[in-house]
Protein backbone atom coordinates (compact mmCIF):
# COMPACT_ATOMS: atom_id res chain seq x y z
CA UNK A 1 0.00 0.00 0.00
CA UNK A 2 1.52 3.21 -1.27
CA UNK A 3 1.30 6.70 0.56
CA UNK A 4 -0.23 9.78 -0.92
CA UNK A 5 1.55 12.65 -1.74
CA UNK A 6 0.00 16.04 -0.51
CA UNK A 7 0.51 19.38 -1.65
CA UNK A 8 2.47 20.97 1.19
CA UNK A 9 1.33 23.46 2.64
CA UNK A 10 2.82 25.90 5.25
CA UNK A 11 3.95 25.14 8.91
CA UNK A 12 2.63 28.32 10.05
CA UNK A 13 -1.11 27.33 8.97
CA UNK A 14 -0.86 24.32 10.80
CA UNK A 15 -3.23 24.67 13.99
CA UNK A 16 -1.36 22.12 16.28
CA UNK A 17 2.02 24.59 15.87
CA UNK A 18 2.08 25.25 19.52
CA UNK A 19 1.87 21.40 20.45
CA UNK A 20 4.82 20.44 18.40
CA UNK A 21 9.02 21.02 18.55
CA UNK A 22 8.75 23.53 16.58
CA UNK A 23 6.41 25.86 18.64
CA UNK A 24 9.19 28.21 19.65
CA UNK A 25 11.13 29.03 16.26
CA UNK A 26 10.89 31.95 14.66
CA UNK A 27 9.23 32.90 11.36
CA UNK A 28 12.46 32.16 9.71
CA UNK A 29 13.26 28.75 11.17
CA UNK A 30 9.67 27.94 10.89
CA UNK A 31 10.17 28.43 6.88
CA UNK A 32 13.45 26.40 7.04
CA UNK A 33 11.26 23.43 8.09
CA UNK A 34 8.57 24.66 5.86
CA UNK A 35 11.07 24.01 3.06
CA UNK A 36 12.64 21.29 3.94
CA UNK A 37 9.36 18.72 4.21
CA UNK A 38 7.03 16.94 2.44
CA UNK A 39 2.98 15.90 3.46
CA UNK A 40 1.79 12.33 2.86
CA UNK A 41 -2.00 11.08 3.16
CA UNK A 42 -1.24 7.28 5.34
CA UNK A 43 -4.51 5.35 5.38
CA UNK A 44 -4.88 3.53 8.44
CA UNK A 45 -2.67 1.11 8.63
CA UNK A 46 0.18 1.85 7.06
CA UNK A 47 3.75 1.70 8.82
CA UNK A 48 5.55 4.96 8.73
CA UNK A 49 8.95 3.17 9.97
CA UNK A 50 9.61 -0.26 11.15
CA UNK A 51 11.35 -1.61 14.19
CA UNK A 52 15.41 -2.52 13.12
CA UNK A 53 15.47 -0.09 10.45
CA UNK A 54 17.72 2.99 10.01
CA UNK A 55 15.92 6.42 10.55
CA UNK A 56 15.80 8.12 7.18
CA UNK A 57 14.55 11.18 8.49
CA UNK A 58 11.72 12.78 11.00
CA UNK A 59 7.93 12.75 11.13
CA UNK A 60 5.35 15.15 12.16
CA UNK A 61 1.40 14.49 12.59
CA UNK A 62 -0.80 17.14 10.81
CA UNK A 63 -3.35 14.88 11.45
CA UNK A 64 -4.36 11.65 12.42
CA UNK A 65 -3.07 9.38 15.13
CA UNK A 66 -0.12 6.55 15.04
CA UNK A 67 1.01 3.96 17.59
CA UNK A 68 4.33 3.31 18.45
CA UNK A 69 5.01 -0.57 19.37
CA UNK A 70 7.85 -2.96 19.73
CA UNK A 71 7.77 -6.36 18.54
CA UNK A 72 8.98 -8.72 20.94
CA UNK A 73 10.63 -11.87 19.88
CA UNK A 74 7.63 -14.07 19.96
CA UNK A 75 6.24 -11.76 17.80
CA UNK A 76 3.82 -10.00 19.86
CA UNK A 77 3.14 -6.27 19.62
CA UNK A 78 3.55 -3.96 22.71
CA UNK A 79 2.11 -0.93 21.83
CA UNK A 80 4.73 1.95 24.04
CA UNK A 81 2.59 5.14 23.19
CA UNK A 82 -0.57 6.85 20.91
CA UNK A 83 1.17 10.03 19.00
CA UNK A 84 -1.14 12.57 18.16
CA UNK A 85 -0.95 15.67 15.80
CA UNK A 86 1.99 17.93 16.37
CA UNK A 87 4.19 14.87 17.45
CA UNK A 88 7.67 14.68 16.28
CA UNK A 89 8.82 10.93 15.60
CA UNK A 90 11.88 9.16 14.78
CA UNK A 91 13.92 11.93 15.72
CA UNK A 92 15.85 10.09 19.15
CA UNK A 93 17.30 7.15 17.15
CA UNK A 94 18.02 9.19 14.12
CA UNK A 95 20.11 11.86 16.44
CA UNK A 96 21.40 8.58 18.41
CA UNK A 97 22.43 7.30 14.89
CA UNK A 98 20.67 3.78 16.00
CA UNK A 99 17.94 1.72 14.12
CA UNK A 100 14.56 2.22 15.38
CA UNK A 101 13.87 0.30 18.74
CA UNK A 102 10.16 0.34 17.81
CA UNK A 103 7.73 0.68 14.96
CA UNK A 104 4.86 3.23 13.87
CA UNK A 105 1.87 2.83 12.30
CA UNK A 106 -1.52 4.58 11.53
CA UNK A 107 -4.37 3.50 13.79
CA UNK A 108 -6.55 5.92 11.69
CA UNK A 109 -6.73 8.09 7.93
CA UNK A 110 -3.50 10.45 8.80
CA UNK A 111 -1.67 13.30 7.09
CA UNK A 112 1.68 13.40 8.01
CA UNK A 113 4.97 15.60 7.38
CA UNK A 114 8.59 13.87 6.75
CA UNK A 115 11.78 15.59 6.87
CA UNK A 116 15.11 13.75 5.31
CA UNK A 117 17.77 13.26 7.81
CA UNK A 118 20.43 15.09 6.38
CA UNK A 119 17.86 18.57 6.18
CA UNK A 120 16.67 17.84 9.52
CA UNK A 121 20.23 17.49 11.18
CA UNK A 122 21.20 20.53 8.82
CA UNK A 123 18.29 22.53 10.50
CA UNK A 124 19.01 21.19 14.20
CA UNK A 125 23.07 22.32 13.87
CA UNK A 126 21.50 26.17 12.91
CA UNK A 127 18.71 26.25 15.02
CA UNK A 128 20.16 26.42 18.69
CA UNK A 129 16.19 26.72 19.71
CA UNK A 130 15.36 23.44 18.04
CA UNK A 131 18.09 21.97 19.50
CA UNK A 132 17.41 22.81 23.48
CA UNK A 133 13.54 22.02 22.50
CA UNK A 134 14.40 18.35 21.53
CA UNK A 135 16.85 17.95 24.77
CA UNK A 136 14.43 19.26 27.04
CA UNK A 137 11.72 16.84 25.42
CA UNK A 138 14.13 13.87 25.20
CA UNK A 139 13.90 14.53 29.29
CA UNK A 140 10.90 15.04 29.69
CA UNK A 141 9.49 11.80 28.18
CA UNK A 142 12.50 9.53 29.86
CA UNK A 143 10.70 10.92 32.82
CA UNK A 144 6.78 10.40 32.43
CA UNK A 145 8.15 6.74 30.78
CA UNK A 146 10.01 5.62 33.82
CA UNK A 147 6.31 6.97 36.04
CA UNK A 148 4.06 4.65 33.44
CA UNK A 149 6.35 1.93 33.34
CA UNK A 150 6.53 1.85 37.08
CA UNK A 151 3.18 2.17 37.39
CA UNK A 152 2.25 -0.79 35.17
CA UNK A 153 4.65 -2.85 36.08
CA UNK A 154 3.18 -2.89 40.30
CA UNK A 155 -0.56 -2.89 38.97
CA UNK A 156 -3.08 -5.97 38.20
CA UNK A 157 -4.63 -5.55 35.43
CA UNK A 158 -7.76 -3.75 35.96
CA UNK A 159 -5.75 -0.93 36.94
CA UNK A 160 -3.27 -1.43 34.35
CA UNK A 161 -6.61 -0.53 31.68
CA UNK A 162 -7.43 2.29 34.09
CA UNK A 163 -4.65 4.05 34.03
CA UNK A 164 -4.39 3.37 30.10
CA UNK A 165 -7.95 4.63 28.93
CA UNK A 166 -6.61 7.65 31.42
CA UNK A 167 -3.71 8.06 29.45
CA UNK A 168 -6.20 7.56 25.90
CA UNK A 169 -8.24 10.34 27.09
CA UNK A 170 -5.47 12.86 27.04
CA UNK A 171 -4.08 11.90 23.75
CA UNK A 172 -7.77 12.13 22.43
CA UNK A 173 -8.82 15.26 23.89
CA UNK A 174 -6.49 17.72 22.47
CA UNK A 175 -8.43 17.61 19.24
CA UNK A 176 -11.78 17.40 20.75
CA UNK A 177 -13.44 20.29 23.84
CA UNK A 178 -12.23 19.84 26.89
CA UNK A 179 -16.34 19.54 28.15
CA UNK A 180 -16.92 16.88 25.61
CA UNK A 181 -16.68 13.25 25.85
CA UNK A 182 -13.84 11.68 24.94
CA UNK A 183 -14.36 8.79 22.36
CA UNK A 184 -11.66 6.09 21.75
CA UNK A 185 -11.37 4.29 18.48
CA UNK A 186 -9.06 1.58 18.68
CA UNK A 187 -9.37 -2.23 17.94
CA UNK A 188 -9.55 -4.28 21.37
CA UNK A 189 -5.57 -5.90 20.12
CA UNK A 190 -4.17 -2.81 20.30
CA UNK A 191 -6.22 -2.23 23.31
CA UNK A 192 -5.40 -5.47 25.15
CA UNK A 193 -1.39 -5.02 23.56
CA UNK A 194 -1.34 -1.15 25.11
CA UNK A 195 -2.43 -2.57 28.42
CA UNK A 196 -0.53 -6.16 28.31
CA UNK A 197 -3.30 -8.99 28.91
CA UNK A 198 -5.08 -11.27 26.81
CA UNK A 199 -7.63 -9.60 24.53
CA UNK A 200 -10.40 -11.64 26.14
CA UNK A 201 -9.58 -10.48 29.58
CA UNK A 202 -9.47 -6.81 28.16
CA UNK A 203 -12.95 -7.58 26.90
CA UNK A 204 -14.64 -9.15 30.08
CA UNK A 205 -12.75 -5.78 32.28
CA UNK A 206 -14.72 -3.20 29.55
CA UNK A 207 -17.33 -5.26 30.20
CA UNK A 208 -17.21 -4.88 34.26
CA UNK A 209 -15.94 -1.17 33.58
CA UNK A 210 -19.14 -0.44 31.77
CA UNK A 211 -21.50 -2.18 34.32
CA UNK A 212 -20.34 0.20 36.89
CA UNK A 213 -20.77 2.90 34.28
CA UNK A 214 -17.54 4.21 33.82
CA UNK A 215 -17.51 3.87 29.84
CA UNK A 216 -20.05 3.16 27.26
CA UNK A 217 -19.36 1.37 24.60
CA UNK A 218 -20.52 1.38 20.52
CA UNK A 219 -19.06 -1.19 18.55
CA UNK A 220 -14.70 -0.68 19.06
CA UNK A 221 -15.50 2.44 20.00
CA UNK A 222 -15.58 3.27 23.84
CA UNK A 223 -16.87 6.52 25.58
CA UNK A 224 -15.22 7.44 29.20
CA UNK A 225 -18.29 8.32 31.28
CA UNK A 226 -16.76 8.48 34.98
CA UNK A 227 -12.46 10.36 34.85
CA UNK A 228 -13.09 10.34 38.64
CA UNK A 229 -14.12 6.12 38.76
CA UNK A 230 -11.43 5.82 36.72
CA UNK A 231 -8.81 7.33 38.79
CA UNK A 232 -9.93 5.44 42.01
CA UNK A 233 -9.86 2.14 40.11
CA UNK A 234 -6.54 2.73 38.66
CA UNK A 235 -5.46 3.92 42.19
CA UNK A 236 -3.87 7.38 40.52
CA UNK A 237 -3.79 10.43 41.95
């Protein structure tokens, strides 16, 4: 399945600007980037990179959302994080000059920007802003990582899914208002592969979850009813 080209259009149009790396450039290094990339339509599905390959440059989402998993050697996915729109990826292992330790693939339709490595590490060398940005968000996500992965690794299950349909919700609802519900739209694998249990105990815990009405549910689509329930199950403050 081949990718789309887009017409590419500029960086300072795009309305998720101030969630991305690039949010504190100026006009100038804003057009450098501009310049440098090129927008592809990925239907969902499609891999952007794959795990034990060399980065060949950087990816932003315009729009759309991707999961990043690792394969593990019995072949089962772990899915590590949801990216949403304004998300830089690829960019640790490419600066690291190391394969990719994990995968990335559409979970939905998805425009997304590429920049080849040798632009990108032209731009990051002139751009002392870009450069402090990336450290400072290198650091940052070591940190919330090492919280999660503490936190999973000490919980049972049900609070495992708690604390990951809390984490779903704030991936989801920077593109929707704040006082709406929050709708999730992935396939109960990923689900059950995000959380790490057996897809049929992921779907007899929605099941429990949704008797004690924390979420609804409509097809592979689940509503959170109940942040606060959720927060008590997954015993998160």
């Amino acid at each position: 399945m081949k990718k789309k080209l887009l017409s590419n259009f500029s960086c300072k149009d795009c309305k998720y600007l101030k969630n991305s790396m690039f949010d504190e450039l100026n006009d100038d290094e804003i057009n450098n980037i501009y310049e440098a990339k090129s927008c592809s339509f990925y239907k969902k599905g499609q891999v952007l990179f794959h795990q034990d390959t060399y980065p060949l440059g950087v990816y932003c989402i315009n729009e759309g959302k991707v999961k990043v998993y690792k394969v593990g050697d019995d072949g089962k996915e772990q899915i590590i994080y949801l990216a949403r729109e304004g998300n830089l990826l690829g960019y640790k292992s490419m600066i690291s000059d190391e394969k990719y330790h994990v995968a990335g693939e559409t979970i939905e339709d998805a425009q997304v920007c590429f920049i080849p490595k040798s632009m990108f590490m032209e731009i990051l060398f002139r751009t002392p802003t870009l450069n402090k940005r990336l450290f400072k968000e290198v650091c940052h996500q070591l940190g919330v990582m090492t919280d999660i992965i503490t936190n999973m690794a000490q919980k049972p299950v049900r609070e495992r899914l708690a604390i990951v349909l809390l984490l779903l919700k704030e991936t989801y609802s920077t593109a929707s208002n704040e006082n709406e519900p929050i709708v999730l739209n992935l396939t109960r694998e990923d689900l059950a592969n995000f959380v790490g249990t057996a897809t049929e105990t992921l779907i007899r815990l929605l099941h429990d979850f949704k008797e004690d009405n924390l979420i609804t549910t409509n097809g592979r689509k689940i509503q959170i009813e109940d942040t606060t329930g959720l927060r008590k199950v997954a015993n998160w403050n």
